[in-house]
N, C-alpha and C. Protein backbone atom coordinates (compact mmCIF):
# COMPACT_ATOMS: atom_id res chain seq x y z
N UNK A 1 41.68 17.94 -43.91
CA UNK A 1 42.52 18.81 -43.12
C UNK A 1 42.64 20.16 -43.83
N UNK A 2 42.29 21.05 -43.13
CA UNK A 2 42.31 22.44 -43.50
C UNK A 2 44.08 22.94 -43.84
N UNK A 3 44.43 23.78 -44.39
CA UNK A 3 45.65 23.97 -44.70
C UNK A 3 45.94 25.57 -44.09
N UNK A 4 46.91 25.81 -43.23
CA UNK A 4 47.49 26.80 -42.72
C UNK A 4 47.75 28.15 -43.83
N UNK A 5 48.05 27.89 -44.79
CA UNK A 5 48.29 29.16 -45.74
C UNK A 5 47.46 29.68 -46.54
N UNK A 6 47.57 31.13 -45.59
CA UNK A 6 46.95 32.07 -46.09
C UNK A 6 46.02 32.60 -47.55
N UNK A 7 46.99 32.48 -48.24
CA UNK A 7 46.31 32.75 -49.86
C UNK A 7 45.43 32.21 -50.07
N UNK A 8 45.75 30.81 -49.66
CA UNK A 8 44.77 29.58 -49.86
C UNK A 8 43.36 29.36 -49.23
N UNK A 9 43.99 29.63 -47.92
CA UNK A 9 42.33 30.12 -47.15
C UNK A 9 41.67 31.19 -47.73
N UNK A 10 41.84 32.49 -47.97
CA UNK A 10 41.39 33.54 -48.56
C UNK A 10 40.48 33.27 -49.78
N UNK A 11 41.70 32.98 -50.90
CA UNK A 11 40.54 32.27 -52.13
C UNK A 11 39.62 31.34 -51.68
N UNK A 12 39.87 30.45 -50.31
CA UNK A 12 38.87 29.34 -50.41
C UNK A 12 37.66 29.80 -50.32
N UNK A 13 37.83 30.16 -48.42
CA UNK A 13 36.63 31.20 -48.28
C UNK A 13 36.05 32.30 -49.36
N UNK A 14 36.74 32.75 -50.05
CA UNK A 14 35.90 33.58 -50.84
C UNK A 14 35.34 32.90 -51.96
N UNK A 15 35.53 31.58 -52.42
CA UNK A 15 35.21 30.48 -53.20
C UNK A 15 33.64 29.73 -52.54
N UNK A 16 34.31 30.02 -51.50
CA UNK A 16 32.80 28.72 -50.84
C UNK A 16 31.44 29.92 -50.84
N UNK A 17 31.94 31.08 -50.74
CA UNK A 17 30.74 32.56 -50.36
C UNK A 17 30.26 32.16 -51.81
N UNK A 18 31.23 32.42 -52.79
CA UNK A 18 30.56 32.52 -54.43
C UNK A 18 29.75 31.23 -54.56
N UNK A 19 29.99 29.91 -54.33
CA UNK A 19 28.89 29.17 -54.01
C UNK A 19 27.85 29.23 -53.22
N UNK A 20 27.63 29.86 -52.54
CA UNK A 20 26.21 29.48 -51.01
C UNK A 20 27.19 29.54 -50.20
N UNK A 21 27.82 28.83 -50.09
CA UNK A 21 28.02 28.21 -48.79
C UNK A 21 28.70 29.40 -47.82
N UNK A 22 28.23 30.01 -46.91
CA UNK A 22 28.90 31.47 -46.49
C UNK A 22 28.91 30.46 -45.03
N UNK A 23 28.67 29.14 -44.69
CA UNK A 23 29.13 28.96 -43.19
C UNK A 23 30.16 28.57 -43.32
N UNK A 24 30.60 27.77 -44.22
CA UNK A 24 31.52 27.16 -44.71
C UNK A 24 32.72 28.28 -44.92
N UNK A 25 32.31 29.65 -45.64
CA UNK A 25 33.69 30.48 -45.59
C UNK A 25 33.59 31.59 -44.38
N UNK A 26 32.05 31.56 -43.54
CA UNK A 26 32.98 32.27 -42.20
C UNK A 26 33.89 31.65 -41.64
N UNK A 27 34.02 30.07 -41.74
CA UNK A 27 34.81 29.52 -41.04
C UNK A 27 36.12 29.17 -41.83
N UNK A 28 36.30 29.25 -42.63
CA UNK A 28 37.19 29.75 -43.38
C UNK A 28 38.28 30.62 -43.03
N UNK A 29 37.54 31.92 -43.41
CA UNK A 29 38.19 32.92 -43.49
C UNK A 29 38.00 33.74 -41.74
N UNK A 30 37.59 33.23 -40.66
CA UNK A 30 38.09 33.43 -39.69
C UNK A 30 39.41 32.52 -39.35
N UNK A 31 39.42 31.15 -39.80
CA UNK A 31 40.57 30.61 -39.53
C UNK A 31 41.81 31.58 -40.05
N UNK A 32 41.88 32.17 -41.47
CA UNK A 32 42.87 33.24 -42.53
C UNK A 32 42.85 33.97 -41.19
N UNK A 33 41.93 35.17 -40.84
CA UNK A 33 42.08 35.67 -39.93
C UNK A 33 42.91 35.30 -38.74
N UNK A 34 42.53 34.44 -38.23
CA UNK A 34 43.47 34.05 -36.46
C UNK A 34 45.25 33.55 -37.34
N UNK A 35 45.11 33.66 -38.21
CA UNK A 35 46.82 33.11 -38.66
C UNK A 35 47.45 34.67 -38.70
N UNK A 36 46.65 35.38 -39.84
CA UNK A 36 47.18 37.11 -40.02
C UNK A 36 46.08 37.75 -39.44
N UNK A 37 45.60 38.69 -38.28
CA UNK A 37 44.56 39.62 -38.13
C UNK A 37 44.75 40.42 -39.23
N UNK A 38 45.71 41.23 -39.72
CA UNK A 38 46.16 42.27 -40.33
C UNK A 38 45.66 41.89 -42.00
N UNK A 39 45.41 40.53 -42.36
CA UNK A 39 45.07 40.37 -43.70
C UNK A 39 44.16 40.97 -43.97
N UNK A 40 44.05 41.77 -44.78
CA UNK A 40 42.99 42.64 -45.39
C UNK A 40 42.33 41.89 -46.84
N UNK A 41 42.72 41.24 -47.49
CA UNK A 41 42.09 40.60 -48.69
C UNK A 41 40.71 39.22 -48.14
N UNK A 42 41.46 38.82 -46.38
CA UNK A 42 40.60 37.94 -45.87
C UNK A 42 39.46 38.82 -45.12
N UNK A 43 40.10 39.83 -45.03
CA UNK A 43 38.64 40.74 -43.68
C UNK A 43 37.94 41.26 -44.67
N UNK A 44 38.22 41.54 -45.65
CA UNK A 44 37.43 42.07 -46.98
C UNK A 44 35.88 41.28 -47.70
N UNK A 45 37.23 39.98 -47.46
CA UNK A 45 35.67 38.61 -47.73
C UNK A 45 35.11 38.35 -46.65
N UNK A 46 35.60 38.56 -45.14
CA UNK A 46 34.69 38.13 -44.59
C UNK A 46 33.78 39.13 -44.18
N UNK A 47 33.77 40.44 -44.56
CA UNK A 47 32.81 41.42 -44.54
C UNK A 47 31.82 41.04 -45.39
N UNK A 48 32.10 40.34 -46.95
CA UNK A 48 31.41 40.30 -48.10
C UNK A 48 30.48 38.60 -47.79
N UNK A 49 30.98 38.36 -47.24
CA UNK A 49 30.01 36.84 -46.16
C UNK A 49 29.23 37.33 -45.22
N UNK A 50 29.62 38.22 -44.39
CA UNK A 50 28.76 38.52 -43.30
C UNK A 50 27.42 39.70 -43.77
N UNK A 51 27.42 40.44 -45.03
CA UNK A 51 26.45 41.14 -45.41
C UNK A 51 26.21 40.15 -46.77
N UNK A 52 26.20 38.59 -47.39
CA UNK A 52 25.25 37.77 -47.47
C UNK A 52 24.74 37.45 -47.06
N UNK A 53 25.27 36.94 -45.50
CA UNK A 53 24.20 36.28 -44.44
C UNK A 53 23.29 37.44 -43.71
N UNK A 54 23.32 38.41 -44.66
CA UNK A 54 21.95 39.88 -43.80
C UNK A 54 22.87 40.28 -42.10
N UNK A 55 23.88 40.21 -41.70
CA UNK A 55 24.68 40.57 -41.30
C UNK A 55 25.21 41.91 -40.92
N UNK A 56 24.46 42.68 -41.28
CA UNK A 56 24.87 44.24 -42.34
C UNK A 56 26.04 44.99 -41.17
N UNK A 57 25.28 44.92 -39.50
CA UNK A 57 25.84 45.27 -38.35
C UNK A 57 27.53 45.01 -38.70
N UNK A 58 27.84 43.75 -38.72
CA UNK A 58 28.91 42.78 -38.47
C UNK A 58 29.62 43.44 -39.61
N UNK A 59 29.00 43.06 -40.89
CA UNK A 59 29.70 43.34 -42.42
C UNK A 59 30.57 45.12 -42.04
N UNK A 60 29.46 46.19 -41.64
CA UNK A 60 29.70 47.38 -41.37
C UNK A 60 31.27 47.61 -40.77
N UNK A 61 31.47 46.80 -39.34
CA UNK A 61 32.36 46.63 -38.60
C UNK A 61 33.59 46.49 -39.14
N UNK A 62 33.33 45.47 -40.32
CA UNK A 62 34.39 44.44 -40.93
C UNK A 62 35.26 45.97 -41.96
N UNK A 63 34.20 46.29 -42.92
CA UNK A 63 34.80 47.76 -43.59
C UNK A 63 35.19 48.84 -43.15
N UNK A 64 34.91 49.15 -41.73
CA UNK A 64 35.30 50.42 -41.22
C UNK A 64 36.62 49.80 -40.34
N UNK A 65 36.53 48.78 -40.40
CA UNK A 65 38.23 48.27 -39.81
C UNK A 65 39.21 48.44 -40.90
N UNK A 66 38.91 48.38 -41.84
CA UNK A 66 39.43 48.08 -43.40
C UNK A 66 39.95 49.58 -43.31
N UNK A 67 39.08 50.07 -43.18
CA UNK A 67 39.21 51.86 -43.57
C UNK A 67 40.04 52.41 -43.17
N UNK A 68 39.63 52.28 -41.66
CA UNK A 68 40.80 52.50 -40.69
C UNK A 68 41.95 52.23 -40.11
N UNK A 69 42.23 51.24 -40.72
CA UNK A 69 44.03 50.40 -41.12
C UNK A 69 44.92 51.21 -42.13
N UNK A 70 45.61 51.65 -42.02
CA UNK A 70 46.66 52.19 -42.95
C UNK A 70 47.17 51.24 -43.46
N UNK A 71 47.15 50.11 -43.23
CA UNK A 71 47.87 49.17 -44.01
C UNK A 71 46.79 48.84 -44.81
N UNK A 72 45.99 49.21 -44.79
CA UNK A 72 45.01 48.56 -46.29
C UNK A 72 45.28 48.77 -47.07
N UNK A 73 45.60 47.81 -48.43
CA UNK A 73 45.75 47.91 -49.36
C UNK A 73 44.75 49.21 -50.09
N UNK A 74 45.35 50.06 -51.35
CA UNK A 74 44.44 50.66 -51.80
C UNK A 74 42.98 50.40 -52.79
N UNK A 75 43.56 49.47 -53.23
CA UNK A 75 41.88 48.25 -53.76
C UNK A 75 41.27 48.11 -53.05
N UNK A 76 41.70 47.64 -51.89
CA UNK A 76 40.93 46.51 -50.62
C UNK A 76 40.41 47.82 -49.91
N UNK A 77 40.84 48.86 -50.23
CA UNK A 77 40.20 50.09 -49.15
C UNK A 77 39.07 50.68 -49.92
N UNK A 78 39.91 50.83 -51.95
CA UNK A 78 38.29 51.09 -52.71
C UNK A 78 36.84 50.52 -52.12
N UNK A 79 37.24 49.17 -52.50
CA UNK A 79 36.33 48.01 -52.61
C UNK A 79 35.49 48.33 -51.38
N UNK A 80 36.27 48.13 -50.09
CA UNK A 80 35.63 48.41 -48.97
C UNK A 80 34.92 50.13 -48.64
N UNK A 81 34.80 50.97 -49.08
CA UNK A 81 34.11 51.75 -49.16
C UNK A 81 33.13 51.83 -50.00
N UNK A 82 33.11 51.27 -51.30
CA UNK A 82 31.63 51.22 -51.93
C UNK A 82 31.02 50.40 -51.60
N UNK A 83 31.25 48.86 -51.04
CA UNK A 83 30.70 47.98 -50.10
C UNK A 83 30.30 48.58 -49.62
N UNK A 84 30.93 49.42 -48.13
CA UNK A 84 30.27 49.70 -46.79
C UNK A 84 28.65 51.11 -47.54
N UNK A 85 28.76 51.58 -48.28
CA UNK A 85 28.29 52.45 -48.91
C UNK A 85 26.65 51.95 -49.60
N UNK A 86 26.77 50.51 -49.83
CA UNK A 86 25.80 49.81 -50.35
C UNK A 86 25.05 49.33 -49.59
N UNK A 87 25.34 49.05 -48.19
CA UNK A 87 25.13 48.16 -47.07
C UNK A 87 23.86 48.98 -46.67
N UNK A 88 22.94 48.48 -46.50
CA UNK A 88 21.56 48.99 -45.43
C UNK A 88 22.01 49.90 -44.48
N UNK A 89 20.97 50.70 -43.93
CA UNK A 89 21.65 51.21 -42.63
C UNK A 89 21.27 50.79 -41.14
N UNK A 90 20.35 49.37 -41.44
CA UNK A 90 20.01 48.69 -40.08
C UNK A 90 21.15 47.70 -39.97
């Protein structure tokens, strides 16, 4: 049974990416997602899953949402601009 809180999903999913397993933390960290949209530490990883899986379109999406949230944290907004910055441009 998957567990409802947040933190927990976040590290997981970003736990299962650092292993391989990136199906395992899209689904993850879309679950983090549908609890908080607004979590930015979870849309962060799941940008950083979706440009493992060659994704780059999706990943792109994921950081320029980041960007464009004022509520982003200021790390989570660093991070997400040298990400989006690294990313292919297909």
């Amino acid at each position: 049974m998957q567990s409802d809180y947040l933190p927990a999903l976040t590290g997981l999913g970003a736990l299962e990416a650092q292993q391989g397993d990136t199906e395992g933390a899209l689904r993850t960290l879309t679950r983090a997602l549908e609890l908080d949209p607004a979590a930015d530490e979870a849309r962060f990883n799941l940008a950083r899953v979706l440009a493992l899986r060659g994704e780059a379109v999706a990943a792109r999406a994921e950081y320029q949402r980041l960007l464009g949230d004022k509520g982003t944290r200021p790390d989570i907004r660093a991070a997400a601009q040298n990400a989006l910055a690294s990313l292919p441009l297909k």
